[in-house]
C-alpha atoms as a PDB file:
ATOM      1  CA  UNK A   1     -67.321  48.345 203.240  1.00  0.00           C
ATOM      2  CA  UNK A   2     -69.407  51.577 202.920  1.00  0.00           C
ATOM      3  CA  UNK A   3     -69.802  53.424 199.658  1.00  0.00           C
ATOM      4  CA  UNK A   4     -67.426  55.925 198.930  1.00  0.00           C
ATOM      5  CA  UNK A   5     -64.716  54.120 201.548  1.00  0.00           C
ATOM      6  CA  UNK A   6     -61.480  52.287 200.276  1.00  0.00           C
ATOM      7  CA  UNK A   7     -59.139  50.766 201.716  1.00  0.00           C
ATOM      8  CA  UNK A   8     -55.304  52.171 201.627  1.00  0.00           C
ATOM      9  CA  UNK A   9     -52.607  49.941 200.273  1.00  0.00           C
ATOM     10  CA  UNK A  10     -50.262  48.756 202.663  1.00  0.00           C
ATOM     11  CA  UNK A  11     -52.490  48.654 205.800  1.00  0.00           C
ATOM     12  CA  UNK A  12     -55.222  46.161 205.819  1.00  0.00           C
ATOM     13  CA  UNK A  13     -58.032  48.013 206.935  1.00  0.00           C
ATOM     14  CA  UNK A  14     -57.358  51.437 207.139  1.00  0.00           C
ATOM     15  CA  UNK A  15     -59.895  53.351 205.617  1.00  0.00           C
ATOM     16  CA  UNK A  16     -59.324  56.287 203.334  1.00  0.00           C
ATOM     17  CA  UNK A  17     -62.243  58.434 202.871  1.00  0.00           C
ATOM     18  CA  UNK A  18     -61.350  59.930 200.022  1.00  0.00           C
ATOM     19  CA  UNK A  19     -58.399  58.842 197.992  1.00  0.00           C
ATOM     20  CA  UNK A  20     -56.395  61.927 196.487  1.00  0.00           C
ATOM     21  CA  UNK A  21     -55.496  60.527 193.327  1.00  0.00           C
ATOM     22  CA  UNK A  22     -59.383  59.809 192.757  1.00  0.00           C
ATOM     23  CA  UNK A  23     -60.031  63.433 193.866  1.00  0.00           C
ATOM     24  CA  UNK A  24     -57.745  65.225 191.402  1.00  0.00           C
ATOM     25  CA  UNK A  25     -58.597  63.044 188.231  1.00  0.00           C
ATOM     26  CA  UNK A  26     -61.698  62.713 188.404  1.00  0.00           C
ATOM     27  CA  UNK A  27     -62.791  65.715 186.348  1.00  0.00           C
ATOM     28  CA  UNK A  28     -60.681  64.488 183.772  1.00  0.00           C
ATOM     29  CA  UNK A  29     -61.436  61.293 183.494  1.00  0.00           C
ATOM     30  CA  UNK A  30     -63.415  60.280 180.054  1.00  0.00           C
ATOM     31  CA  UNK A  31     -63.695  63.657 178.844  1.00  0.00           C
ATOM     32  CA  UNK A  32     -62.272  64.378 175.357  1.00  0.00           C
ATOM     33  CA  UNK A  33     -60.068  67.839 176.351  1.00  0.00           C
ATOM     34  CA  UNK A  34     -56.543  67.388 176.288  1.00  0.00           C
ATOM     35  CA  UNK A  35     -55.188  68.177 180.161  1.00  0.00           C
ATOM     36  CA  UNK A  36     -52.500  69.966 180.774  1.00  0.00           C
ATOM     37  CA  UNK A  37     -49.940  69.383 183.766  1.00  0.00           C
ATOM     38  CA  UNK A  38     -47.383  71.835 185.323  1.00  0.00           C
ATOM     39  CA  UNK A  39     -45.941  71.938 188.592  1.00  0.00           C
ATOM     40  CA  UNK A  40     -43.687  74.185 190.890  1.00  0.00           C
ATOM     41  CA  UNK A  41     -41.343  73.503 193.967  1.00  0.00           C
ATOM     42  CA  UNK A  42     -38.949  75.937 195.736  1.00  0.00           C
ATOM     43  CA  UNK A  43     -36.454  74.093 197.949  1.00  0.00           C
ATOM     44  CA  UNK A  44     -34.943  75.770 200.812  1.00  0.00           C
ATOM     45  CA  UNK A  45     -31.594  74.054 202.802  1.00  0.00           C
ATOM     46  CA  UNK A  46     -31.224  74.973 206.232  1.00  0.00           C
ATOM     47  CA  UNK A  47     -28.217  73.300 208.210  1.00  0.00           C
ATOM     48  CA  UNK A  48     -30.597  71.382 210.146  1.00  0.00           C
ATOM     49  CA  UNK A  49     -33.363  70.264 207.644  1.00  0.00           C
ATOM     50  CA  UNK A  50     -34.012  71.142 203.951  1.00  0.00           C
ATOM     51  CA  UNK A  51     -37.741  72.106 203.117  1.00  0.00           C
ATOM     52  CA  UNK A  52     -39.808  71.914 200.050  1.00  0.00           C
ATOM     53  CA  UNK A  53     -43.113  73.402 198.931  1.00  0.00           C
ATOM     54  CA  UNK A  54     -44.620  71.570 195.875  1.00  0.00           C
ATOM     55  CA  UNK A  55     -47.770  72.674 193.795  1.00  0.00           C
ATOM     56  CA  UNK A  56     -49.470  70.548 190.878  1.00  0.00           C
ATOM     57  CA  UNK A  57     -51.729  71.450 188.494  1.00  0.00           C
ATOM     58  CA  UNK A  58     -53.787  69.791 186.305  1.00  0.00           C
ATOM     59  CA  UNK A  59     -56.654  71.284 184.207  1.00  0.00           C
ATOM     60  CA  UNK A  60     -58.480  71.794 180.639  1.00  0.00           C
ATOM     61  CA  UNK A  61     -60.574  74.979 179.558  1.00  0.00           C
ATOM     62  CA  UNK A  62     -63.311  73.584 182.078  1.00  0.00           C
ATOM     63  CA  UNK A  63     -61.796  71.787 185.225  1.00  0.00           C
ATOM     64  CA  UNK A  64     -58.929  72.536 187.491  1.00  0.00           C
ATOM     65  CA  UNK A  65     -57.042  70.512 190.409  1.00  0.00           C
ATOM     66  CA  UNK A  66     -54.230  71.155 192.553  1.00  0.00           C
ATOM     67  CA  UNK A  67     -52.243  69.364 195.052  1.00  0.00           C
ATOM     68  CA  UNK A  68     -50.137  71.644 197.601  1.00  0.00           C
ATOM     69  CA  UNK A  69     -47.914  70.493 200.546  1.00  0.00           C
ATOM     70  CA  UNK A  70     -44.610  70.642 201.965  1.00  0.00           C
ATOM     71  CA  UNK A  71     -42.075  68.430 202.757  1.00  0.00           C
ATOM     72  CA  UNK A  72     -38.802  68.361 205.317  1.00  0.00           C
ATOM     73  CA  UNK A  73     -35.748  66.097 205.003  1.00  0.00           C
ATOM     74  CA  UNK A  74     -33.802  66.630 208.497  1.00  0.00           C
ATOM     75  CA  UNK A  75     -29.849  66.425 208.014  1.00  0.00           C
ATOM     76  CA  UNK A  76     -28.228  63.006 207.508  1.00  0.00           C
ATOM     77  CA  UNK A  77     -31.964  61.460 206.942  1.00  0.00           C
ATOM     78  CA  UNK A  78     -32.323  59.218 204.320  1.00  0.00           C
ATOM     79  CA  UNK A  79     -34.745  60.292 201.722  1.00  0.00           C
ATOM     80  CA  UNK A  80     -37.864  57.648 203.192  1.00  0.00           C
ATOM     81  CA  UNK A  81     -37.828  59.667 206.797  1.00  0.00           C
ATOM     82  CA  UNK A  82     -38.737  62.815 204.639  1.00  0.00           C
ATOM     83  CA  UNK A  83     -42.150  64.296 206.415  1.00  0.00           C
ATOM     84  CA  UNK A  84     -45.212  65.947 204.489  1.00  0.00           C
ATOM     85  CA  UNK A  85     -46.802  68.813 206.155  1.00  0.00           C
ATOM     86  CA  UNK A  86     -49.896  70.758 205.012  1.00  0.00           C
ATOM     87  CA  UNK A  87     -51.126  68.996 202.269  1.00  0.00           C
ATOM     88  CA  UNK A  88     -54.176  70.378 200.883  1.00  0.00           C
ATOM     89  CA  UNK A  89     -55.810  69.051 197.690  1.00  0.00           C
ATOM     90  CA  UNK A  90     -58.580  71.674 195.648  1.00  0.00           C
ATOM     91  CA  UNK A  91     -60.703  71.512 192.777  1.00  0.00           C
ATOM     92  CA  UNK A  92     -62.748  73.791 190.848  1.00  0.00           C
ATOM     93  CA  UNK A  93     -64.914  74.030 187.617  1.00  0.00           C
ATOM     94  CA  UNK A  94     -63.790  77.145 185.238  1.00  0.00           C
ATOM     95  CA  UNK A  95     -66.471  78.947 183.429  1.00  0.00           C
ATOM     96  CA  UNK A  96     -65.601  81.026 180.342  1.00  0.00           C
ATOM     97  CA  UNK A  97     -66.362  84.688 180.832  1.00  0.00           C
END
């Protein structure tokens, strides 16, 4: 397997080229700063579907990460037919002013 390639759990083979768990900790891991985690979600039910947006946050005085997406339930749908749309995963290094 190349560097840098994994493979995703629950389909033999499937490559992942970037694992998003990996991709948010990372500039936490081993450092001595306590992180701090807060997220947000606004749920809207429509009589067809019912949508929500989700943002978490992670971060210390020096690193931040944030996952983003959105997610519809249609009507009637058990909870494991639930879709993700959007997702988008950022990262960024804070420097004191």
């Amino acid at each position: 397997m190349p560097e840098g390639r994994a493979v995703a759990p629950g389909l033999p083979g499937a490559p992942v080229l970037r694992p998003v768990q990996d991709f948010l900790q990372r500039p936490f891991v081993g450092g001595d700063a306590a992180v701090s985690a807060d997220w947000y979600y606004d749920e809207t039910v429509e009589p067809e579907r019912t949508t929500w947006f989700v943002v978490l946050v992670l971060s210390t005085g020096d690193a931040l990460a944030l996952a983003e997406g959105t997610r519809t339930l249609d009507r009637g749908a058990r909870p494991d037919r639930a879709e993700w749309h959007g997702i988008q995963c950022h990262r960024a290094r804070l420097t004191p002013r």
